[in-house]
N, C-alpha and C. Protein backbone atom coordinates (compact mmCIF):
# COMPACT_ATOMS: atom_id res chain seq x y z
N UNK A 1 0.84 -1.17 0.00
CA UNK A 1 0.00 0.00 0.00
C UNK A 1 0.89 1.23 0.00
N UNK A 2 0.51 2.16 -0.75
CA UNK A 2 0.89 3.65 -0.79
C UNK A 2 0.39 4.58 -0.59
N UNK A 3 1.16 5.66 0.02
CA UNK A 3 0.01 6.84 0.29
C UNK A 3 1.24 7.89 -0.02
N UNK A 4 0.21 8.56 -1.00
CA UNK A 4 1.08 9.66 -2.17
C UNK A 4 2.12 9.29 -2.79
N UNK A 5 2.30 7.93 -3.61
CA UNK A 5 3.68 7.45 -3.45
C UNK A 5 4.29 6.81 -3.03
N UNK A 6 4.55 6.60 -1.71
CA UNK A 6 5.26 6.26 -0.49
C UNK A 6 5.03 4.88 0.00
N UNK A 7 6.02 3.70 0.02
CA UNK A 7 5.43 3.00 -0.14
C UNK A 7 5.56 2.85 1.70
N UNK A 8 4.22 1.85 2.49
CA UNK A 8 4.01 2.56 3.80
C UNK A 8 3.67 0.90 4.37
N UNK A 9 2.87 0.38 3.70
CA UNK A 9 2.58 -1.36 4.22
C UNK A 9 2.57 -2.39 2.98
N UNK A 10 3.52 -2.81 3.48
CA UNK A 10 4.01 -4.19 2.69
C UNK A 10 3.88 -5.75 2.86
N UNK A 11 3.78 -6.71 1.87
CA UNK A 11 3.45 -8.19 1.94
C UNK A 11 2.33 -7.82 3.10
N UNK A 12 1.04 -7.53 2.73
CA UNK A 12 -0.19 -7.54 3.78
C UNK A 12 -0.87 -8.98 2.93
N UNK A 13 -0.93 -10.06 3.63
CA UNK A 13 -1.42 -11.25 2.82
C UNK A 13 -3.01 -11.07 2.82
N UNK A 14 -3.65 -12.11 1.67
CA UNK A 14 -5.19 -12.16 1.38
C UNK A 14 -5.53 -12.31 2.61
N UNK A 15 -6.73 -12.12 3.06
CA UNK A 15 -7.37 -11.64 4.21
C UNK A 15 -6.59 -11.28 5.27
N UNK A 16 -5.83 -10.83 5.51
CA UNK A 16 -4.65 -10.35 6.49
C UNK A 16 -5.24 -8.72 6.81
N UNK A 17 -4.46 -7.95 8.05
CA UNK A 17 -4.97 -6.84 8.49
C UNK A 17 -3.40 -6.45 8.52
N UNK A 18 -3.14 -5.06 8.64
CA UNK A 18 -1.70 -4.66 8.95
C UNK A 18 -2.11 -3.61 9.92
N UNK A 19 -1.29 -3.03 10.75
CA UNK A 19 -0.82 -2.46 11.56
C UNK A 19 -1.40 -1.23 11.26
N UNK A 20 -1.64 -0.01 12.26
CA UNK A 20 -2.14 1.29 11.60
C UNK A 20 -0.58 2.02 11.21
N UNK A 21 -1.01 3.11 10.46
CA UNK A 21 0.43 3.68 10.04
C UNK A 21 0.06 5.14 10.50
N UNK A 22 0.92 6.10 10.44
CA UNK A 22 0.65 7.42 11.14
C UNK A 22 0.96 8.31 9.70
N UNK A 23 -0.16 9.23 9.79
CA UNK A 23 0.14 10.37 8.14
C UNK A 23 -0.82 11.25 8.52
N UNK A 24 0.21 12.44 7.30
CA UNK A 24 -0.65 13.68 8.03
C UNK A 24 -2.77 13.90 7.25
N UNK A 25 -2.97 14.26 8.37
CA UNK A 25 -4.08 14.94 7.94
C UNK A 25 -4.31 15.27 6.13
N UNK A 26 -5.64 15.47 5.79
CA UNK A 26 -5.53 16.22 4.55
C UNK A 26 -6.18 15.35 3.28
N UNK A 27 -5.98 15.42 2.95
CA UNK A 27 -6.39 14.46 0.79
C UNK A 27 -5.41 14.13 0.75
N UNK A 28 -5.10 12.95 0.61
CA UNK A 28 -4.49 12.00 0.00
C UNK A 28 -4.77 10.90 -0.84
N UNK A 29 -4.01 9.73 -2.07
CA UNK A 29 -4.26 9.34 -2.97
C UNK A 29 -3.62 7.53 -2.19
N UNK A 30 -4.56 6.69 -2.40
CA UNK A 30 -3.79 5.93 -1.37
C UNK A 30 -3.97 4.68 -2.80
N UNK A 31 -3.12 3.80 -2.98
CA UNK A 31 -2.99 3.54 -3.80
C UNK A 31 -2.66 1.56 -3.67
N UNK A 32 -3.27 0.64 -3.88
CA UNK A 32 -3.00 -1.00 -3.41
C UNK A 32 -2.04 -1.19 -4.95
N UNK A 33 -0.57 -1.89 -4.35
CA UNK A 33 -0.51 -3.28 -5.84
C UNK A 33 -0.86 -4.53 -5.05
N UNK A 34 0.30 -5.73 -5.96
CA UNK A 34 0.12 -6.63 -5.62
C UNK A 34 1.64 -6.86 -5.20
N UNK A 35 2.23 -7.69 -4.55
CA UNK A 35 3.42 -7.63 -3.70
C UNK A 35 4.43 -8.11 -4.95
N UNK A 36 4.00 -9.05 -6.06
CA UNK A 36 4.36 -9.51 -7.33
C UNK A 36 4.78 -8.47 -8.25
N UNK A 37 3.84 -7.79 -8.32
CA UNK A 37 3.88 -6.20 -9.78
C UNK A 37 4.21 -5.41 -8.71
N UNK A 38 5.36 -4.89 -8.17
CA UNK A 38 5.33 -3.59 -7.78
C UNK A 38 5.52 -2.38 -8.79
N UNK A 39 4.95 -1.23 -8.68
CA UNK A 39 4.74 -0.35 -9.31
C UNK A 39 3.50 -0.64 -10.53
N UNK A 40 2.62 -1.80 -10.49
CA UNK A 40 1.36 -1.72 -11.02
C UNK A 40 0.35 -1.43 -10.20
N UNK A 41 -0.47 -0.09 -10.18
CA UNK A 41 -1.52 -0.16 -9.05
C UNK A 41 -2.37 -1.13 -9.63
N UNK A 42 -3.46 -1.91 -8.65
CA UNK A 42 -4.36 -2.81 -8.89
C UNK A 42 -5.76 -1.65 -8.38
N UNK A 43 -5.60 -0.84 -7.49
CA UNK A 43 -6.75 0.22 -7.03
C UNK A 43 -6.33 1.12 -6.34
N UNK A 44 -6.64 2.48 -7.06
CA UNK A 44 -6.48 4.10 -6.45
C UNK A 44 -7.81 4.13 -5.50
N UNK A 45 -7.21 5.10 -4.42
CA UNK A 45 -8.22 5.34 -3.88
C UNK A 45 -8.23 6.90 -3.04
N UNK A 46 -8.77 8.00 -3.99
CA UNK A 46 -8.19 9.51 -3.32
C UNK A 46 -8.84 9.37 -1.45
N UNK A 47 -8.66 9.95 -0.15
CA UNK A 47 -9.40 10.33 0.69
C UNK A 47 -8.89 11.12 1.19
N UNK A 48 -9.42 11.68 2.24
CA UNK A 48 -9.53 13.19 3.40
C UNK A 48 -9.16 12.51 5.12
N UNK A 49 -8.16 12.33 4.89
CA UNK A 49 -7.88 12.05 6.53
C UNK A 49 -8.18 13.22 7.47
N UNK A 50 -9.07 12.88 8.53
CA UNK A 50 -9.18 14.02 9.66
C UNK A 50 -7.84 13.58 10.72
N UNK A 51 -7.99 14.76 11.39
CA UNK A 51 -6.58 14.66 12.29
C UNK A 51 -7.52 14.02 13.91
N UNK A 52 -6.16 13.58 14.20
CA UNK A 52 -6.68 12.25 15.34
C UNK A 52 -7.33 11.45 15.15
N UNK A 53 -7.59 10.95 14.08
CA UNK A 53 -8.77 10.01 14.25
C UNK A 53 -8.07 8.97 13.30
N UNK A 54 -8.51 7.66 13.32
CA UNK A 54 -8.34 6.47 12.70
C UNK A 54 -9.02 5.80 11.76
N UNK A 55 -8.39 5.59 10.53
CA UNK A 55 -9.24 5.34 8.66
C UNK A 55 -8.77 3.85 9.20
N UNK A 56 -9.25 3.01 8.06
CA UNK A 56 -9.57 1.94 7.82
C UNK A 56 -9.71 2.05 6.26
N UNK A 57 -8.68 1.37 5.54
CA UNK A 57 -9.18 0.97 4.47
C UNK A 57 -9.03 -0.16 3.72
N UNK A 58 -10.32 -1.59 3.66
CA UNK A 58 -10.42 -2.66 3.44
C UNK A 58 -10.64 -2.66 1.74
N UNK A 59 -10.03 -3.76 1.28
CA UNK A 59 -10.13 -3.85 0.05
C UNK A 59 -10.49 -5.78 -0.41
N UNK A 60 -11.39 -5.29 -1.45
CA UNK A 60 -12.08 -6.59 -1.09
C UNK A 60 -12.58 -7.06 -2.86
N UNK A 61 -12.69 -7.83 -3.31
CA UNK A 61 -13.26 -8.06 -4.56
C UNK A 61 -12.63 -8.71 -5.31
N UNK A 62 -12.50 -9.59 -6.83
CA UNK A 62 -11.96 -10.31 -7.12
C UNK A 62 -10.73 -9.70 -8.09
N UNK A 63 -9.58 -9.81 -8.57
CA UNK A 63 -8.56 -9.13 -9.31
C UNK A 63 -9.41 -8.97 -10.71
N UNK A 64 -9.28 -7.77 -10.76
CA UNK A 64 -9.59 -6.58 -11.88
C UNK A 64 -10.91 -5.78 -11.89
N UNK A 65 -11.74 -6.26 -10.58
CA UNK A 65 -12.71 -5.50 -10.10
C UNK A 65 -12.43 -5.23 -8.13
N UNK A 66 -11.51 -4.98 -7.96
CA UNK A 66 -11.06 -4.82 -6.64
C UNK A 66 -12.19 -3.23 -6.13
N UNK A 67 -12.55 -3.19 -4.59
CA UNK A 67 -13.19 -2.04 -4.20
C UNK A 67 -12.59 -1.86 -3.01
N UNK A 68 -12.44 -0.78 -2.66
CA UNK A 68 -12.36 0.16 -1.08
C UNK A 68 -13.54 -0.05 -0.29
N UNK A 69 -13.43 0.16 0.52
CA UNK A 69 -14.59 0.39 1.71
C UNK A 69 -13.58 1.29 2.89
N UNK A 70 -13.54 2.65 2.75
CA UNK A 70 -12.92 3.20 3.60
C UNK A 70 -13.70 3.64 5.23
N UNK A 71 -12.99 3.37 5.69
CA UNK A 71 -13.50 3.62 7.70
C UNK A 71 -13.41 4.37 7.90
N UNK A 72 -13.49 5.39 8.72
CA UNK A 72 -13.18 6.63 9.26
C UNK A 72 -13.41 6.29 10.60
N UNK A 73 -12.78 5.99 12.07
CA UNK A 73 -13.54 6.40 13.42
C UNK A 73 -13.12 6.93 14.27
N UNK A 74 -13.61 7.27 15.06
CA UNK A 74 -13.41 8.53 15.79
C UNK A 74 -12.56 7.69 17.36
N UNK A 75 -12.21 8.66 18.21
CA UNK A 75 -11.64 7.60 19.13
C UNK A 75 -12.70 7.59 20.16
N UNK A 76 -12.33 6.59 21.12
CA UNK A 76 -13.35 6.07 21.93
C UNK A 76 -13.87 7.29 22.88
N UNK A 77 -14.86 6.50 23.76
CA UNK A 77 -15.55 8.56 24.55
C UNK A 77 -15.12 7.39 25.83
N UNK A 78 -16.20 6.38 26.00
CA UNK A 78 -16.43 6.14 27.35
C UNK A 78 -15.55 4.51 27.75
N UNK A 79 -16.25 3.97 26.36
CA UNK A 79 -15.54 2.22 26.27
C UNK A 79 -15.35 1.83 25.23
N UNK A 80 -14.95 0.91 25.62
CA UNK A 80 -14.15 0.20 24.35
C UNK A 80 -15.36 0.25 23.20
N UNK A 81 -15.07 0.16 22.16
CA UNK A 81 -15.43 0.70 21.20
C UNK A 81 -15.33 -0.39 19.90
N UNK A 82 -16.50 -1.08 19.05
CA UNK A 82 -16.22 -2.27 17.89
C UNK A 82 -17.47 -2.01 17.23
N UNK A 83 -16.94 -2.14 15.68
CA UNK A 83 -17.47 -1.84 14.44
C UNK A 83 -17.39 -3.59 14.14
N UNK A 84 -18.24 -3.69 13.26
CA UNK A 84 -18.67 -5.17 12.46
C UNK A 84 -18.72 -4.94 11.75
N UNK A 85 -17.83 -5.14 10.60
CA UNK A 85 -17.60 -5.23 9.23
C UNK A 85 -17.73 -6.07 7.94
N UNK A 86 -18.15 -6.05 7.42
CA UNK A 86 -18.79 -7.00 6.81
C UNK A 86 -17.88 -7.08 5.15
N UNK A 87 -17.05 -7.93 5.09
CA UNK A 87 -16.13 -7.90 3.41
C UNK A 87 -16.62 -9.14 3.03
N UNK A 88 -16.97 -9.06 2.38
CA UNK A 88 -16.87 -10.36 1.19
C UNK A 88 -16.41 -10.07 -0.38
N UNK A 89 -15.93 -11.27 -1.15
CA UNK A 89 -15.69 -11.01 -2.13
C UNK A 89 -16.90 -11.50 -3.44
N UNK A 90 -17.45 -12.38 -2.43
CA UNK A 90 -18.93 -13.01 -3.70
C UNK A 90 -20.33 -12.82 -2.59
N UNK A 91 -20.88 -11.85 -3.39
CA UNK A 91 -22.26 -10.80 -2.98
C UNK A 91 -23.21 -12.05 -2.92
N UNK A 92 -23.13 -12.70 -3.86
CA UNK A 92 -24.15 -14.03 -3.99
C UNK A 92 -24.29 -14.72 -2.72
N UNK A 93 -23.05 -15.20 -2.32
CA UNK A 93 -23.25 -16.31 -1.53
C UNK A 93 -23.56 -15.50 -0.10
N UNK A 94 -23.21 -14.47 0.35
CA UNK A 94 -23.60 -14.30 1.37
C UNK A 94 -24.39 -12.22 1.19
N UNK A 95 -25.54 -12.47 0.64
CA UNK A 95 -25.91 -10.95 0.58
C UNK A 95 -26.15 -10.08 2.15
N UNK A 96 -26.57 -10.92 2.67
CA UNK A 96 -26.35 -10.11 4.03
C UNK A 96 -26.18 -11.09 5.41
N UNK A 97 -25.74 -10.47 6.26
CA UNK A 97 -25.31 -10.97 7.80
C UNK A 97 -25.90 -10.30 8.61
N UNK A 98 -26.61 -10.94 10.12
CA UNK A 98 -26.67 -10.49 11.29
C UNK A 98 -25.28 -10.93 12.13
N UNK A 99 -25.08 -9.40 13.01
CA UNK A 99 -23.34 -9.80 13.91
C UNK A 99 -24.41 -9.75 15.28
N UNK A 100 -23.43 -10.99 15.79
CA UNK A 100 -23.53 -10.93 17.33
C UNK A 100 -22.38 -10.81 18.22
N UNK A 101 -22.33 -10.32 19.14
CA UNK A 101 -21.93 -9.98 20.37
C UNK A 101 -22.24 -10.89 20.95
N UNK A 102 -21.68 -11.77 22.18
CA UNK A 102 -21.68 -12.92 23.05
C UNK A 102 -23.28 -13.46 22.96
N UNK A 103 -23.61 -13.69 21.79
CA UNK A 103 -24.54 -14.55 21.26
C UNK A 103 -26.08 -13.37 21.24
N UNK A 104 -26.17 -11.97 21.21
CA UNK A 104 -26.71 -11.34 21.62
C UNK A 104 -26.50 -10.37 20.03
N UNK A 105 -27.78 -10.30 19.26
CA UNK A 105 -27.86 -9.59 17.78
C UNK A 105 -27.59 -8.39 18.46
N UNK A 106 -26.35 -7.51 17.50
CA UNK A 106 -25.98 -5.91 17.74
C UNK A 106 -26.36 -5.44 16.32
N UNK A 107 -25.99 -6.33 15.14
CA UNK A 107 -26.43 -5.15 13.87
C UNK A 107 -27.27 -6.83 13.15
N UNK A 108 -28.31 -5.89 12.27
CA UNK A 108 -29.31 -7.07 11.49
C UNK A 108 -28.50 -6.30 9.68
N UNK A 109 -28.41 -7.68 9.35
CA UNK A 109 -28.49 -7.46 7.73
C UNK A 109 -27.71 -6.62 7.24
N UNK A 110 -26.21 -6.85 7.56
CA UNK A 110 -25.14 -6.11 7.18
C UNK A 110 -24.96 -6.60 5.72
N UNK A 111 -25.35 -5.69 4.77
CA UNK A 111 -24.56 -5.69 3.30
C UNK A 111 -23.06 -6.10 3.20
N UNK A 112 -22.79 -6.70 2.23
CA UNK A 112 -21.62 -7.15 1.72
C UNK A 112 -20.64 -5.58 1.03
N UNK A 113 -20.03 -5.13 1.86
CA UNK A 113 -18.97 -3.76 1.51
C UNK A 113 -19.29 -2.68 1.98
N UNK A 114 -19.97 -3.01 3.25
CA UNK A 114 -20.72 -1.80 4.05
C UNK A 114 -20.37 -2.40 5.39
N UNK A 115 -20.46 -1.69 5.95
CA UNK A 115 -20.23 -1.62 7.67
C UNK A 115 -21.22 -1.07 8.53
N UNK A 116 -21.41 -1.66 10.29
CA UNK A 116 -22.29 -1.05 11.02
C UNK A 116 -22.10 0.04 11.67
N UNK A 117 -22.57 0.73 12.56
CA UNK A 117 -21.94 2.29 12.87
C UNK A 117 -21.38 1.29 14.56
N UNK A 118 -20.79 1.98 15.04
CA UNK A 118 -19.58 1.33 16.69
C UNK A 118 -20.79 0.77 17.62
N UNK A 119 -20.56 0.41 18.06
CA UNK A 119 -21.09 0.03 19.25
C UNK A 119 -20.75 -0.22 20.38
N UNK A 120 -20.82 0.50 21.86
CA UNK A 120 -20.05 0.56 23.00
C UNK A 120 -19.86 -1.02 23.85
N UNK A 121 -18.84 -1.74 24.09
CA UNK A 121 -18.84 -3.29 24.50
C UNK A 121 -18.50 -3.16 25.84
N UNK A 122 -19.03 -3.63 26.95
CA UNK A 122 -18.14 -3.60 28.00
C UNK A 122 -17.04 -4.42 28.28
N UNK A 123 -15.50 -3.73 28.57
CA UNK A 123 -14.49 -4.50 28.70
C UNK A 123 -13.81 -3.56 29.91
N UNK A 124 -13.04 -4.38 30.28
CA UNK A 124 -11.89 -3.53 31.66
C UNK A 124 -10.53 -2.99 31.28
N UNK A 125 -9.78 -2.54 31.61
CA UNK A 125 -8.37 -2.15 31.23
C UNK A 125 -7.72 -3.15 30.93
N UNK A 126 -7.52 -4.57 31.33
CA UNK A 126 -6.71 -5.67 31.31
C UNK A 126 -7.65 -6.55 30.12
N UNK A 127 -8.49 -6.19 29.74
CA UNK A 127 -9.25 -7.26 28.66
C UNK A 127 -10.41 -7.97 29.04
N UNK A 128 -11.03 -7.95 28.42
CA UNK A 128 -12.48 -8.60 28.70
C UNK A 128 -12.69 -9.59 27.63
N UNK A 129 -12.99 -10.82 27.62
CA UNK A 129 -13.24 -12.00 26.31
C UNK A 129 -14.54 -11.52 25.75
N UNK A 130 -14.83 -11.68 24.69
CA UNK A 130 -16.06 -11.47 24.05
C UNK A 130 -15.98 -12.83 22.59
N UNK A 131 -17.18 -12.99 22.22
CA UNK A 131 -17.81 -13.69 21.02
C UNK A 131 -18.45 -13.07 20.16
N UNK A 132 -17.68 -13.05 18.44
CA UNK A 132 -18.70 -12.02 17.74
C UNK A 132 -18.54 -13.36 16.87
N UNK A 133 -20.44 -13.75 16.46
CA UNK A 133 -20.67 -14.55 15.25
C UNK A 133 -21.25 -13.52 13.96
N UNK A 134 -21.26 -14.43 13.26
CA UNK A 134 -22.22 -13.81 11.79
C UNK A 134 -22.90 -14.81 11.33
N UNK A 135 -23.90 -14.75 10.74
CA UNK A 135 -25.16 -15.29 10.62
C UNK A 135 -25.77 -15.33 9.42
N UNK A 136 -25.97 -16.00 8.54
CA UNK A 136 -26.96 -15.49 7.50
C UNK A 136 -28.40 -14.33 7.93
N UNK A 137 -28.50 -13.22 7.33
CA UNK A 137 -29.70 -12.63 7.82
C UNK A 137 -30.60 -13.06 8.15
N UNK A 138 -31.24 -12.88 8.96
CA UNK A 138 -32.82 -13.71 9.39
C UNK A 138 -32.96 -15.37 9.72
N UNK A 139 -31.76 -15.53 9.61
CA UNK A 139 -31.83 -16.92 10.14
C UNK A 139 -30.61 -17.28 11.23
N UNK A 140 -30.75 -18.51 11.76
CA UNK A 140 -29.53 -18.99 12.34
C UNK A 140 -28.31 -19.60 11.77
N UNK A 141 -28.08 -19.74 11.00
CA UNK A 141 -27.18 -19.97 9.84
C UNK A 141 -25.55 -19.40 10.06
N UNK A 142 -25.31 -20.28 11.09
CA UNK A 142 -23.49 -19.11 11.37
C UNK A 142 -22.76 -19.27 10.09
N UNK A 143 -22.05 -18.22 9.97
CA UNK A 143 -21.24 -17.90 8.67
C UNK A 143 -19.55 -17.82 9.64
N UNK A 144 -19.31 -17.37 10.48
CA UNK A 144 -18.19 -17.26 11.29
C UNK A 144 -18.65 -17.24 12.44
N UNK A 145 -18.04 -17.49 13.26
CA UNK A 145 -17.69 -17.40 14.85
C UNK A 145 -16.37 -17.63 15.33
N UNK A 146 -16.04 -15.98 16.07
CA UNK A 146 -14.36 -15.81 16.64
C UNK A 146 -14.92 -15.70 18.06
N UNK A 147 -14.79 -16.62 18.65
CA UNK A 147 -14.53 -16.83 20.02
C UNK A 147 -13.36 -16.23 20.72
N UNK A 148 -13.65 -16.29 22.05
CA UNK A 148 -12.52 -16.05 22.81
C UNK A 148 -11.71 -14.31 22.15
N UNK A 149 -12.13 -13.27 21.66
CA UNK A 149 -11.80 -11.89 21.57
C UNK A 149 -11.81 -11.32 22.53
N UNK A 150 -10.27 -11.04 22.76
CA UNK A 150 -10.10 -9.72 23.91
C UNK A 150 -9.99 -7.87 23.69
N UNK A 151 -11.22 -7.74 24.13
CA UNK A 151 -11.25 -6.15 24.37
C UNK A 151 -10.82 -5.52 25.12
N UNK A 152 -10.32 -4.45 25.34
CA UNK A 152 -9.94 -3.84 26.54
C UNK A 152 -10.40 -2.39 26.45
N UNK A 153 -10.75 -1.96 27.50
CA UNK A 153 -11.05 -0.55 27.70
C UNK A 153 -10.56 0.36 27.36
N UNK A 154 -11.77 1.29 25.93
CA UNK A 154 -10.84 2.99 25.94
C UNK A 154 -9.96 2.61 24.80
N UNK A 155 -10.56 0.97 23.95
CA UNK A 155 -9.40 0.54 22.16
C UNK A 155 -10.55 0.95 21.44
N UNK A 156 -10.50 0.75 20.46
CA UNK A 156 -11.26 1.11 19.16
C UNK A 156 -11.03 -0.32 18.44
N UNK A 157 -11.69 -1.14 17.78
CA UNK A 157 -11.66 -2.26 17.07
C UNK A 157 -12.97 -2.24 16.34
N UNK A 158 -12.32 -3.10 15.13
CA UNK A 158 -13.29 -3.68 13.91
C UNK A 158 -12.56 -4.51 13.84
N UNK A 159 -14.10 -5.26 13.16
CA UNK A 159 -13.98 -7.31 13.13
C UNK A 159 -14.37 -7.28 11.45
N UNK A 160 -13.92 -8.10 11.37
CA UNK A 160 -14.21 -8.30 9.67
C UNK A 160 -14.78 -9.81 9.46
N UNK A 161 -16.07 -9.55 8.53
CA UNK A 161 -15.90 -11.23 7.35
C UNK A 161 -15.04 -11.19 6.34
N UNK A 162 -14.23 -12.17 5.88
CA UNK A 162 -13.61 -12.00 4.82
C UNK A 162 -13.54 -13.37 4.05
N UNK A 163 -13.67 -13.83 3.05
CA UNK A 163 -13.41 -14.96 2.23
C UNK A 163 -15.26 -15.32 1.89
N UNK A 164 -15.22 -16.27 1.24
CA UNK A 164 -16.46 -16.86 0.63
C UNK A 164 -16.97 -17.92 1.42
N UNK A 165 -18.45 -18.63 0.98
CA UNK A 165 -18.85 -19.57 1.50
C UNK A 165 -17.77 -20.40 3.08
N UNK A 166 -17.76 -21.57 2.52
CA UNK A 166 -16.56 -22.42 4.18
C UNK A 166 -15.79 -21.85 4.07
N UNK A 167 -14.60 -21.18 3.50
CA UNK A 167 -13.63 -20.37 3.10
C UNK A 167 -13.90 -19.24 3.89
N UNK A 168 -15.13 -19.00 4.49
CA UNK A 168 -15.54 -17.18 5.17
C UNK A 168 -14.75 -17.45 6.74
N UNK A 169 -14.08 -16.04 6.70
CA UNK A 169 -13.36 -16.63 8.34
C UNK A 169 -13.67 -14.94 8.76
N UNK A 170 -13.29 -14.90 10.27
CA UNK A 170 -12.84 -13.46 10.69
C UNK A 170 -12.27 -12.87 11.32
N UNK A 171 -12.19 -11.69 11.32
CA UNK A 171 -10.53 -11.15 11.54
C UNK A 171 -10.71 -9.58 12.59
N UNK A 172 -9.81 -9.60 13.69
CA UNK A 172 -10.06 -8.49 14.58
C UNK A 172 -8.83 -7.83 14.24
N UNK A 173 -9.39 -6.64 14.62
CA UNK A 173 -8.31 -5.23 14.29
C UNK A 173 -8.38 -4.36 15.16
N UNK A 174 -7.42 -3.82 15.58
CA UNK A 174 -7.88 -2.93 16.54
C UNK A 174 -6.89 -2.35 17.50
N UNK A 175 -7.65 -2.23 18.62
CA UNK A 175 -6.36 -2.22 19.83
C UNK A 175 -5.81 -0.68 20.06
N UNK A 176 -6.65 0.27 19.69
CA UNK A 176 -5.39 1.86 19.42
C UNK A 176 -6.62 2.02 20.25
């Protein structure tokens, strides 16, 4: 990944998450290859970073129709703080998801390249375990379940679906 150029996160593998990176404020042009073609972009993507706050940008779709889904969030107020994210690369097989929280529905019928708005989790300073499944919409139908997730008080995190049908797994991010 690049931003203006610059090259900033490297070898990030298929469904993999990398690390946040620090850049200034402002419009910027952020730019994915593939770790193979360097210097072929595979997807531009211009955005507006606000200052203090933390982007997210997931990229998801099959090679030569690749898409963004950029994050923007704000930092935490009171508690820990988790977004449910929803990536897939085939719309078909899974058009929408309900996410749960320790078996307890927080968002219904998350679209495939869309995301839910945060939702406050209770956790302590040292970590709290939590369970987020996904679901086929309207039914019981688990699509993932990451057990055993530690939150901790006052982080900011997003969970992701990522991959297709049995292939669908998911992935926590977070921790700032």
């Amino acid at each position: 990944m690049l931003v203006d150029g610059n090259l900033v996160l490297a070898n990030v593998p298929f469904a993999g998450v990398s690390s946040y990176r620090v850049t200034t404020a402002g419009s910027h042009n952020i730019a994915v290859q593939a770790a193979a073609t360097p210097g072929a972009d595979l997807l531009t993507v211009p955005v507006s970073l606000g200052s203090a706050s933390d982007t997210s940008i997931a990229v998801s779709g099959a090679a030569g129709a690749l898409q963004a889904l950029v994050l923007t969030g704000q930092q935490p107020a009171a508690g820990a703080r988790s977004r449910a994210n929803t990536l897939r690369e085939c719309v078909a097989r899974f058009p929408a998801l309900d996410a749960y929280i320790n078996f307890v529905k927080q968002f219904g019928a998350i679209v495939s390249n869309s995301t839910s708005p945060y939702t406050e989790i209770a956790a302590d300073v040292a970590g709290t375990t939590h369970e987020f499944d996904f679901n086929l919409a309207g039914t019981t139908t688990r699509v993932v379940a990451l057990p055993g997730v530690v939150i901790s008080f006052g982080k900011t995190y997003s969970v992701y679906v990522v991959g297709t049908g049995a292939a669908a797994a998911g992935r926590r991010r977070g921790g700032r």
